[in-house]
C-alpha atoms as a PDB file:
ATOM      1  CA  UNK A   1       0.000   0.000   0.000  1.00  0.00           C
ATOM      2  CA  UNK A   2       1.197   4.027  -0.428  1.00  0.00           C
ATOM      3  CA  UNK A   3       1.062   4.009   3.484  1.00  0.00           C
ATOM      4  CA  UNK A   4       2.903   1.348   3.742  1.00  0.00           C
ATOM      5  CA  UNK A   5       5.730   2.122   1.128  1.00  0.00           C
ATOM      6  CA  UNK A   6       6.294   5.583   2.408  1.00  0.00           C
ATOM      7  CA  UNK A   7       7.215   3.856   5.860  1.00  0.00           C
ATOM      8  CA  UNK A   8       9.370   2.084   3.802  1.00  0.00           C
ATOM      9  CA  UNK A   9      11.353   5.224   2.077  1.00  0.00           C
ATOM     10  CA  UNK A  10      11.327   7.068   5.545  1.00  0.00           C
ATOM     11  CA  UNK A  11      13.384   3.920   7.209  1.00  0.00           C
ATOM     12  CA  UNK A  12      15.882   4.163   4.379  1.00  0.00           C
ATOM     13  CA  UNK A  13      16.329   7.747   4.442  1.00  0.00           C
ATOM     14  CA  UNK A  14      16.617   7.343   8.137  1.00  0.00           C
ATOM     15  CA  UNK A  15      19.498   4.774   8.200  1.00  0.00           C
ATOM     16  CA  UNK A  16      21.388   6.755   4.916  1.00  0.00           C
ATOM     17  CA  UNK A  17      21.468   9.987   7.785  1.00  0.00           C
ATOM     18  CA  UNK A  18      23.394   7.535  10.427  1.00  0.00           C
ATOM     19  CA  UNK A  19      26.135   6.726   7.612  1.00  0.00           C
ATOM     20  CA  UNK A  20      28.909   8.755   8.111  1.00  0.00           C
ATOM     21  CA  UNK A  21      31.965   9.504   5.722  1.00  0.00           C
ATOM     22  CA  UNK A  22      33.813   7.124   7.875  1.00  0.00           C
ATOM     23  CA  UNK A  23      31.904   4.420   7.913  1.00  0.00           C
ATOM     24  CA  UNK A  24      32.002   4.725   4.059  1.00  0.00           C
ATOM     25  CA  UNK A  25      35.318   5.196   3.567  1.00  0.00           C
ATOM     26  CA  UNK A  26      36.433   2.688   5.802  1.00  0.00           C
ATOM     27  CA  UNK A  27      33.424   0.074   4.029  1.00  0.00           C
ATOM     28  CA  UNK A  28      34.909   1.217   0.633  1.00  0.00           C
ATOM     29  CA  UNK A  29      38.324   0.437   1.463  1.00  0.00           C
ATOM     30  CA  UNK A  30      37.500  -2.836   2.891  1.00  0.00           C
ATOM     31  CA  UNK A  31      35.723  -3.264  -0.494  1.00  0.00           C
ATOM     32  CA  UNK A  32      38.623  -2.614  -2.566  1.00  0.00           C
ATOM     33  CA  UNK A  33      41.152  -4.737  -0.290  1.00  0.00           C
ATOM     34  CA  UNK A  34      39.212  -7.275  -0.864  1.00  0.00           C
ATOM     35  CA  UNK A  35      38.777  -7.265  -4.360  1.00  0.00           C
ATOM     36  CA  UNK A  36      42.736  -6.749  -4.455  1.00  0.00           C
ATOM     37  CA  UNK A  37      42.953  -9.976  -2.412  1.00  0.00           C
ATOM     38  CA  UNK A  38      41.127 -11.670  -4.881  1.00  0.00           C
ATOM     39  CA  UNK A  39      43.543 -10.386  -7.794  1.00  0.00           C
ATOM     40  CA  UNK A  40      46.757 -11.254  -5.944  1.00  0.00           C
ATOM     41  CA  UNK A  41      45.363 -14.676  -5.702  1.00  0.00           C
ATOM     42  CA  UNK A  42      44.035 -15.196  -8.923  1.00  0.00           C
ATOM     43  CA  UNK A  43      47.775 -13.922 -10.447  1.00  0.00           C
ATOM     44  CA  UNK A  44      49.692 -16.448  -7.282  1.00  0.00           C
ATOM     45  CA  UNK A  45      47.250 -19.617  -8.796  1.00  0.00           C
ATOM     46  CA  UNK A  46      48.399 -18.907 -12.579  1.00  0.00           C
ATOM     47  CA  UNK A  47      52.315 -18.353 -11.761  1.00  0.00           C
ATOM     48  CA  UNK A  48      52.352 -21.350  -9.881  1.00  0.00           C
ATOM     49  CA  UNK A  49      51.005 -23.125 -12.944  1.00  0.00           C
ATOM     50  CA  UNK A  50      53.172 -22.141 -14.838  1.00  0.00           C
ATOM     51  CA  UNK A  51      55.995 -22.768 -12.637  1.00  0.00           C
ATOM     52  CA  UNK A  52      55.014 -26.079 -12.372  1.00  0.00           C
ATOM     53  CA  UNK A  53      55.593 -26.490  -8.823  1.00  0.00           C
ATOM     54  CA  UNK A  54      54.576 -29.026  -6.199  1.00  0.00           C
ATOM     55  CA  UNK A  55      51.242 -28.770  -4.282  1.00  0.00           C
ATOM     56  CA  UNK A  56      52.806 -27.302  -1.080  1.00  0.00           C
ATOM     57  CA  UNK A  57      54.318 -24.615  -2.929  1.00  0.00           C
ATOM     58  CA  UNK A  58      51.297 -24.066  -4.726  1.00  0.00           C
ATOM     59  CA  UNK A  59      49.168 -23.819  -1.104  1.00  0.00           C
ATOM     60  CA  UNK A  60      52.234 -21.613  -0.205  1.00  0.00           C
ATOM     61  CA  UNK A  61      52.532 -19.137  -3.226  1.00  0.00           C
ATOM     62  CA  UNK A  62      48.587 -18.620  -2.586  1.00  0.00           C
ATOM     63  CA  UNK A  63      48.287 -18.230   0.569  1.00  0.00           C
ATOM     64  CA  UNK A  64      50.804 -15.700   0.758  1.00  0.00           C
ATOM     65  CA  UNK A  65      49.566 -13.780  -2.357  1.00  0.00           C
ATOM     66  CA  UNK A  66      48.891 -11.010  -0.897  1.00  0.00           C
ATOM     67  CA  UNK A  67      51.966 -10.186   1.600  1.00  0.00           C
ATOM     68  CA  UNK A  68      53.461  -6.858   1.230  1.00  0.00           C
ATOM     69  CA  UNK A  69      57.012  -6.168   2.205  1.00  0.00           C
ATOM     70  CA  UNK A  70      57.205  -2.723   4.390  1.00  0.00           C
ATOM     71  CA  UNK A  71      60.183  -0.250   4.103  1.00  0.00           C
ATOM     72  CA  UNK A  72      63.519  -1.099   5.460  1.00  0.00           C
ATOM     73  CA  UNK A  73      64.276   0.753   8.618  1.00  0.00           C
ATOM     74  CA  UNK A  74      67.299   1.873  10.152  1.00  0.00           C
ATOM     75  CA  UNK A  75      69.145   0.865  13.572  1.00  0.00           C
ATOM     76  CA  UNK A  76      72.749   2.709  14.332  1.00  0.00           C
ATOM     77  CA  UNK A  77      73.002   2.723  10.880  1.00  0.00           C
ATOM     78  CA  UNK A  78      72.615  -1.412   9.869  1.00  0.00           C
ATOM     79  CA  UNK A  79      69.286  -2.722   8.585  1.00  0.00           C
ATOM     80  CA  UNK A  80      67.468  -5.563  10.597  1.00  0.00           C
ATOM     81  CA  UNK A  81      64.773  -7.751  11.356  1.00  0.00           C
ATOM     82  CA  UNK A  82      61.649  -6.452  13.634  1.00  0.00           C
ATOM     83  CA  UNK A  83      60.897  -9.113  16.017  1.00  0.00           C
ATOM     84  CA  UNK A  84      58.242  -7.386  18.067  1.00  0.00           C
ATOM     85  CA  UNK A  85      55.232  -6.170  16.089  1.00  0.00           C
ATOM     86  CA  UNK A  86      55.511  -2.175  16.209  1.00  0.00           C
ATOM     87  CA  UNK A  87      58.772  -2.513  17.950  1.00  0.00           C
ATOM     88  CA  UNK A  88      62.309  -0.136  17.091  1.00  0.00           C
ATOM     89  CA  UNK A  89      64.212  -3.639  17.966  1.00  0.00           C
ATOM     90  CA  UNK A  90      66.380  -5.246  15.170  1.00  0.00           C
ATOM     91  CA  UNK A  91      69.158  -7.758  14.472  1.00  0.00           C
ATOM     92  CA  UNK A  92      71.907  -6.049  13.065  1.00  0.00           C
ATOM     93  CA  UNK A  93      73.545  -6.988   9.661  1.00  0.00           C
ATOM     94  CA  UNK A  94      69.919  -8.666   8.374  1.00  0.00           C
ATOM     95  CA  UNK A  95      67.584  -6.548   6.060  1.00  0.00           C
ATOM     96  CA  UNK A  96      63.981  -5.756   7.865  1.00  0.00           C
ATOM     97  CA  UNK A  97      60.445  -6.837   6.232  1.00  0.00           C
ATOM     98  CA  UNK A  98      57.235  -7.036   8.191  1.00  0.00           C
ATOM     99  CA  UNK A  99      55.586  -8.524   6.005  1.00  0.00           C
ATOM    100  CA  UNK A 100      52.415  -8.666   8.048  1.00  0.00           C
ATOM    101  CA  UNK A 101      51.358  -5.405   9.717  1.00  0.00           C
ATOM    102  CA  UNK A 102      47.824  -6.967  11.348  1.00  0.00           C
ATOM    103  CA  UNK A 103      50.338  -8.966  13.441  1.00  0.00           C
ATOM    104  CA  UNK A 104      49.205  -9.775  16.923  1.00  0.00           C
ATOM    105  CA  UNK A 105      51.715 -12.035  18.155  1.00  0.00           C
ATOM    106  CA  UNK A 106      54.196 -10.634  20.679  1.00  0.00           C
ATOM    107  CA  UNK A 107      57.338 -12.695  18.834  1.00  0.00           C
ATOM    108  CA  UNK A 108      58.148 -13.384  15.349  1.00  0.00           C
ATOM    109  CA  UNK A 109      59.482 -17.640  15.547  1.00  0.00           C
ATOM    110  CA  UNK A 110      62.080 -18.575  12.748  1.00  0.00           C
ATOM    111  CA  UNK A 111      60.516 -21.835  11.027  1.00  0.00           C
ATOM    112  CA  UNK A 112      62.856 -24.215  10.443  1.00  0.00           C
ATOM    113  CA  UNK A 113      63.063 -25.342   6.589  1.00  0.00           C
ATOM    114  CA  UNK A 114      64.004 -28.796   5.323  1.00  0.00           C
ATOM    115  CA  UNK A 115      67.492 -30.298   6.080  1.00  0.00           C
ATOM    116  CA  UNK A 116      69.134 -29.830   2.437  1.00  0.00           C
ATOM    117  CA  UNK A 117      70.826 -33.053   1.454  1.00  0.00           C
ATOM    118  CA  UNK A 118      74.939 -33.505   1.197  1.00  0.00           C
ATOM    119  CA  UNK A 119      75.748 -33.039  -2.337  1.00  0.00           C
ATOM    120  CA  UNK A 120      77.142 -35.796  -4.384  1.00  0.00           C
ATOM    121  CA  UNK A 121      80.693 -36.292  -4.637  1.00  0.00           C
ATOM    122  CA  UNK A 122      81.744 -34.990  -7.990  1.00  0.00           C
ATOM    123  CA  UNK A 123      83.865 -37.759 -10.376  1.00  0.00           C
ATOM    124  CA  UNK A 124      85.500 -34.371 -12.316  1.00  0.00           C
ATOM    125  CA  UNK A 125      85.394 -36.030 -15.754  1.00  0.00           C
ATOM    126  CA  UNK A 126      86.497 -33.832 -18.427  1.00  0.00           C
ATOM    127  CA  UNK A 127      84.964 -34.234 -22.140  1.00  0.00           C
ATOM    128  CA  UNK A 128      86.915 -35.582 -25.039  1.00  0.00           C
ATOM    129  CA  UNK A 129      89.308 -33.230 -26.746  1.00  0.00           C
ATOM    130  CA  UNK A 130      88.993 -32.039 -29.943  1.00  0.00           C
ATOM    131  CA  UNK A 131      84.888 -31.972 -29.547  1.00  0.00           C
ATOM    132  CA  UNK A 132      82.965 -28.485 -29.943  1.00  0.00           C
ATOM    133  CA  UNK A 133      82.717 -28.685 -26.159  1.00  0.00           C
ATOM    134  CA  UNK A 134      79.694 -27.626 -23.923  1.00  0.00           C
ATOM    135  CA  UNK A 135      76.081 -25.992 -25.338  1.00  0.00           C
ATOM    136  CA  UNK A 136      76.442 -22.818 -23.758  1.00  0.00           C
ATOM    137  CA  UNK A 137      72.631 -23.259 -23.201  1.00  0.00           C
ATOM    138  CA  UNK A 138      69.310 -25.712 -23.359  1.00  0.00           C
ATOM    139  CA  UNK A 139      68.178 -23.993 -27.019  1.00  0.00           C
ATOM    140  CA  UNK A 140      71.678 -25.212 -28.221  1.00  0.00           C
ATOM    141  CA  UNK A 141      72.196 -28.467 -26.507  1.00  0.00           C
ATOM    142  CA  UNK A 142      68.494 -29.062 -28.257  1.00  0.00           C
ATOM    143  CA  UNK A 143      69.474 -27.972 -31.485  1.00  0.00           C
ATOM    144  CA  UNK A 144      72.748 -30.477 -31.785  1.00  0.00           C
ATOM    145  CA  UNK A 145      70.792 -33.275 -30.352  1.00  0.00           C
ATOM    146  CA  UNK A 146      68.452 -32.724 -33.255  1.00  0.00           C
ATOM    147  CA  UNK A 147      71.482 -32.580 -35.494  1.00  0.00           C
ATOM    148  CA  UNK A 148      72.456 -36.281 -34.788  1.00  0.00           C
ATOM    149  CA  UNK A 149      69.263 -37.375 -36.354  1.00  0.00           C
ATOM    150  CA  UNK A 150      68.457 -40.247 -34.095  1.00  0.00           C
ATOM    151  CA  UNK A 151      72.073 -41.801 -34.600  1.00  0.00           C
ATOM    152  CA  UNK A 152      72.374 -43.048 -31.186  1.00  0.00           C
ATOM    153  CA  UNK A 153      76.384 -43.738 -31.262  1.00  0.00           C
ATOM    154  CA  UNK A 154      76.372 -40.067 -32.486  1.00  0.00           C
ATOM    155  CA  UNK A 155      73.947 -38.921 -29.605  1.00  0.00           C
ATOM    156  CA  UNK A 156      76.533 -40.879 -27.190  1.00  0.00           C
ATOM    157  CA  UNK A 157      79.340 -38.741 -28.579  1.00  0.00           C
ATOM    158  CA  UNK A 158      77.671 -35.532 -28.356  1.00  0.00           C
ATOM    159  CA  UNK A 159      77.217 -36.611 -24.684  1.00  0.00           C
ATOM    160  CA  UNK A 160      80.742 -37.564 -24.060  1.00  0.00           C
ATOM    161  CA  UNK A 161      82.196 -33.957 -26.021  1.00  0.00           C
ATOM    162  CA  UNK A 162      81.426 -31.977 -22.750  1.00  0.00           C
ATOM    163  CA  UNK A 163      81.951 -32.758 -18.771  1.00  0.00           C
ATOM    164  CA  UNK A 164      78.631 -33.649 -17.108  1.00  0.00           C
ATOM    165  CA  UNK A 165      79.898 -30.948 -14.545  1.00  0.00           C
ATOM    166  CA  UNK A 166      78.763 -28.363 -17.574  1.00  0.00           C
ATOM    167  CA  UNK A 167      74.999 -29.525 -17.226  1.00  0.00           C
ATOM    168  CA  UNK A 168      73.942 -26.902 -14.961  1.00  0.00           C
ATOM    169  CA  UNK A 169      75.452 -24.403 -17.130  1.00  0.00           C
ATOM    170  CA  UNK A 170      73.615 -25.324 -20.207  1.00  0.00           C
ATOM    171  CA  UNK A 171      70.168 -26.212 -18.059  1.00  0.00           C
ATOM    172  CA  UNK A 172      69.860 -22.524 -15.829  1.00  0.00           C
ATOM    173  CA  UNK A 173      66.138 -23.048 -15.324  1.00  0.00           C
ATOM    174  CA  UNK A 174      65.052 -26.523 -15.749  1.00  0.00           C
ATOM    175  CA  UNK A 175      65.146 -29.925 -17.683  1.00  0.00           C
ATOM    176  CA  UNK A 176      62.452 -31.544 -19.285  1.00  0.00           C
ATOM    177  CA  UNK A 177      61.972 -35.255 -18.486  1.00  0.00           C
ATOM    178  CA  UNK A 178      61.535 -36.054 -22.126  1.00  0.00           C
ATOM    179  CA  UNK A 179      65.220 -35.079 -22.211  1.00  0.00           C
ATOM    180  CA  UNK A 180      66.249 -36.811 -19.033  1.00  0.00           C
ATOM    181  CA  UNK A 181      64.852 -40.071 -20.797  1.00  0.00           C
ATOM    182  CA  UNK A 182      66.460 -39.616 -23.976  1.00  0.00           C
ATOM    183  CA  UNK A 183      70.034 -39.118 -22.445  1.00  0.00           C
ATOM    184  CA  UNK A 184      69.066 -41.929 -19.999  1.00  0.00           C
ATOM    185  CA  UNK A 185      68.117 -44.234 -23.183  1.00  0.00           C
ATOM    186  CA  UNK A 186      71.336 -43.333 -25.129  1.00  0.00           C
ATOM    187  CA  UNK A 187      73.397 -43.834 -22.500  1.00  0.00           C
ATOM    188  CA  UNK A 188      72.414 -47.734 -21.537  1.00  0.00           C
ATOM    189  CA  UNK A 189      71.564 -48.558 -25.531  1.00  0.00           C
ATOM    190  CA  UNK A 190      75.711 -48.098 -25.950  1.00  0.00           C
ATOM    191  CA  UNK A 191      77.182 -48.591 -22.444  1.00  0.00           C
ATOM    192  CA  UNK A 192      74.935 -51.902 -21.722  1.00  0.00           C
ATOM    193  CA  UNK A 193      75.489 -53.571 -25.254  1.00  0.00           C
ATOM    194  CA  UNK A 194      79.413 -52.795 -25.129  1.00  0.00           C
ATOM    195  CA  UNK A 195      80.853 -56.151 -23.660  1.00  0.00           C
ATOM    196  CA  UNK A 196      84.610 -54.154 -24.800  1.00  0.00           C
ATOM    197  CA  UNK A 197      85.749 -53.815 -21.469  1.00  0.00           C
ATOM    198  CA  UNK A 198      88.892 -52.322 -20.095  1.00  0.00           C
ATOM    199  CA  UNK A 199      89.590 -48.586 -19.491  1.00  0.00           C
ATOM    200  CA  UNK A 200      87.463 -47.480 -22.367  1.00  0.00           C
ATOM    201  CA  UNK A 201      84.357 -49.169 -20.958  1.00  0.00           C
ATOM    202  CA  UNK A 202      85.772 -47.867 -17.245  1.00  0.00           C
ATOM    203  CA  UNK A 203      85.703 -44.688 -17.999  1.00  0.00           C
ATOM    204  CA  UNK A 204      82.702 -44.627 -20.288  1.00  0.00           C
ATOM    205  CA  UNK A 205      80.744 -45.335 -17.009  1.00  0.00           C
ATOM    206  CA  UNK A 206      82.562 -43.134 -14.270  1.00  0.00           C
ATOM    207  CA  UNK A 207      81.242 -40.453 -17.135  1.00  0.00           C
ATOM    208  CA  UNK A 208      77.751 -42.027 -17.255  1.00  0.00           C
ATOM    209  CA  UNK A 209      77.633 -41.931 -13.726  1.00  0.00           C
ATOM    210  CA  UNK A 210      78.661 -38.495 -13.371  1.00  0.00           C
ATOM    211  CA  UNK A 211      75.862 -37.430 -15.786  1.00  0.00           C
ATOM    212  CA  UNK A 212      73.164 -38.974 -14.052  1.00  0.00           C
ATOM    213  CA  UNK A 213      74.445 -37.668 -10.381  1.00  0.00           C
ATOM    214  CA  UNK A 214      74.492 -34.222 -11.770  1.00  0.00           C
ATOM    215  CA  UNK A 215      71.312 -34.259 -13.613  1.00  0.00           C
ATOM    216  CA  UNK A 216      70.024 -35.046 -10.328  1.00  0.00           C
ATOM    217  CA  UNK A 217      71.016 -31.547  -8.711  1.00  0.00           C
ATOM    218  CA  UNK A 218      69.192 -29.572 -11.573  1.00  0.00           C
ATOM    219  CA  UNK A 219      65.958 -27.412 -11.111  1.00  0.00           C
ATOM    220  CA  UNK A 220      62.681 -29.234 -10.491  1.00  0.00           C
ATOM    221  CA  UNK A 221      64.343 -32.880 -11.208  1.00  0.00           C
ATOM    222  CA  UNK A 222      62.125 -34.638  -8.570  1.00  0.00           C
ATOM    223  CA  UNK A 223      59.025 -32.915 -10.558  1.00  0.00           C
ATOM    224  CA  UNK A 224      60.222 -34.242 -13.817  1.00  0.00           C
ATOM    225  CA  UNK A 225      61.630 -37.273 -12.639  1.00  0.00           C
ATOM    226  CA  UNK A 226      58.147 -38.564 -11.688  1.00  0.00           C
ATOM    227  CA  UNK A 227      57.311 -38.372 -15.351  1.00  0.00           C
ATOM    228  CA  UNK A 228      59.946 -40.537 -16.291  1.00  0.00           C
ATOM    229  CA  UNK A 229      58.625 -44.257 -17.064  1.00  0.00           C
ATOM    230  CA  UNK A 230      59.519 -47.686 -16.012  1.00  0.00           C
ATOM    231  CA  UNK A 231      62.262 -48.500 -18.454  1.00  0.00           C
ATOM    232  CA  UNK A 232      63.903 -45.002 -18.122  1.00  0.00           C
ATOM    233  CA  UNK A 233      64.515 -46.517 -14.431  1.00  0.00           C
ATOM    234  CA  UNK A 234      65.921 -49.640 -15.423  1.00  0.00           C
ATOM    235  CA  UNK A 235      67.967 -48.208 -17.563  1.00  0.00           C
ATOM    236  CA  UNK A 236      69.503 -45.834 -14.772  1.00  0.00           C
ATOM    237  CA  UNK A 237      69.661 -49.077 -12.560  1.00  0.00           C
ATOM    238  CA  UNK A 238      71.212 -51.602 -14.833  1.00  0.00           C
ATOM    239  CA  UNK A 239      74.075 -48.204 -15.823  1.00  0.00           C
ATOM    240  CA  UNK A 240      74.907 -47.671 -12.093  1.00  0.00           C
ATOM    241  CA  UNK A 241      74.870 -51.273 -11.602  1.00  0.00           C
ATOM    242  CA  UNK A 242      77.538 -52.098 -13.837  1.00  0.00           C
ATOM    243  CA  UNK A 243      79.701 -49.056 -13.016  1.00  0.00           C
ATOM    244  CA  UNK A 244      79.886 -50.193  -9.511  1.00  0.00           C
ATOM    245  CA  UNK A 245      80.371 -53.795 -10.515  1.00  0.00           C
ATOM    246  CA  UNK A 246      83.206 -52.172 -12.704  1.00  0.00           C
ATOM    247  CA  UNK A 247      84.177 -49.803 -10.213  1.00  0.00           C
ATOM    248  CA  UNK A 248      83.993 -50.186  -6.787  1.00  0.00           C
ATOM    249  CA  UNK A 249      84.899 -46.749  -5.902  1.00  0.00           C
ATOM    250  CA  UNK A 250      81.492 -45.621  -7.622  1.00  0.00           C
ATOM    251  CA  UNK A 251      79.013 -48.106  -5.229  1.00  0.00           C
ATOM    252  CA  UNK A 252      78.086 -45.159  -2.876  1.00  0.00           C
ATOM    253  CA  UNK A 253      77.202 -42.699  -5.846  1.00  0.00           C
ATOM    254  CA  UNK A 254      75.860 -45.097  -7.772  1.00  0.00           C
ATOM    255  CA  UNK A 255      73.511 -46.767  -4.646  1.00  0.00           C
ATOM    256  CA  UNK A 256      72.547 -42.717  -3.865  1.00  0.00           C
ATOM    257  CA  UNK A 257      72.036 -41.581  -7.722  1.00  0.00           C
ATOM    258  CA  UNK A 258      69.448 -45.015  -7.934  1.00  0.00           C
ATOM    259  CA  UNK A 259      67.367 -43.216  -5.085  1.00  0.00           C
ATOM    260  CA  UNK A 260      67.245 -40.446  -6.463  1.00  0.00           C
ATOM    261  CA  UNK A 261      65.800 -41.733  -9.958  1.00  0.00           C
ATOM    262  CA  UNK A 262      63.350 -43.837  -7.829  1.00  0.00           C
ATOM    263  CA  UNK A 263      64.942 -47.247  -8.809  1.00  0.00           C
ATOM    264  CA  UNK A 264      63.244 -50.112  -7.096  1.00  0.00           C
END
């Protein structure tokens, strides 16, 4: 009814006049920080795509979206860390972020990260002279794989041209397993079927086993290593397990580098 919707209008009007410019403002702010929220989330999901990373770092990367770092201050002239929330107090020597100003706690707590693994002792195993040496990067080391068309003895020489110690070098970012499996492949098609023996064969696998310990140690292996499929394992198995049959001084590496890969 008329009566009834005026009543209506005069409520409305009535609760408009008890809205102050600060409760707007602060309402329209609250507004927009959330709909930034929302973007710095969005943009966290789709890097961590892309980066391909591991569910953890994914639950990370989003959950800390939208973390801002605050400026640097100042204490007798060396940058630190606040540990109190508000607080003037700093570690000297260490640059200072609080990167959560809504924080209530009294103490900021290190958190301990995972205990990085001993590196594997390196077999320094120089490539053959008179090769074009290392790919100075993945785009090249791509491009004269491609040139061998297939040849696998001319794969396994394009392998042996360079020291496996040059891997990270040419692979700065990452490695695809598709290319872990084909140098795994060429690798055990000519060091398994050669029954030559004797220093050639010796040092053919101290290289192989170099290769496949440093490979290890590049970005993202254990992501890309899960792609790789059952006979990419035995190959790395039945390798390692001939070097240290060949070798003894390789059994540690080569009984480490097999965990790695995921051998049974």
């Amino acid at each position: 009814s008329p009566q009834k919707k005026k009543e209506l209008e005069m409520k409305a009007l009535d609760r408009a006049s008890q809205i102050s410019n600060d409760t707007l403002s602060e309402e329209l702010a609250q507004a927009k920080a959330l709909d930034q929220k929302k973007q710095d989330t969005e943009r966290a999901k789709f890097q961590a795509v892309a980066q391909r990373v591991e569910y953890d770092q994914f639950e990370q990367m989003v959950a800390g979206a939208s973390l801002k770092a605050t400026k640097t201050k100042m204490n007798s002239g060396q940058a630190g860390v606040i540990l109190t929330a508000g607080s003037d107090s700093s570690v000297p020597g260490l640059a200072q972020k609080n990167l959560n100003s809504f924080a209530e706690s009294s103490q900021y707590k290190w958190i301990e990260g995972k205990k990085v693994e001993e590196p594997l002792p390196m077999l320094n195993i120089p490539g053959r002279e008179g090769s074009e040496g290392a790919p100075a990067s993945a785009k090249e080391f791509e491009r004269r794989w491609k040139k061998c068309g297939g040849d696998s003895k001319a794969l396994y020489q394009f392998l042996r041209s360079f020291s496996p110690s040059e891997l990270p070098n040419i692979f700065k970012t990452e490695i695809e397993s598709d290319t872990i499996s084909d140098i795994v492949l060429t690798l055990a098609k000519e060091l398994l079927s050669s029954d030559g023996g004797g220093d050639a064969e010796k040092d053919g696998l101290r290289h192989a086993t170099q290769m496949l310990s440093i490979l290890t140690s590049l970005k993202r292996f254990d992501l890309n290593a899960r792609f790789l499929g059952k006979s990419d394992k035995q190959a790395v198995q039945a390798i390692l397990t001939k070097a240290a049959e060949t070798d003894s001084s390789l059994q540690q590496v080569a009984t480490e580098v097999q965990r790695k890969y995921g051998c049974a």
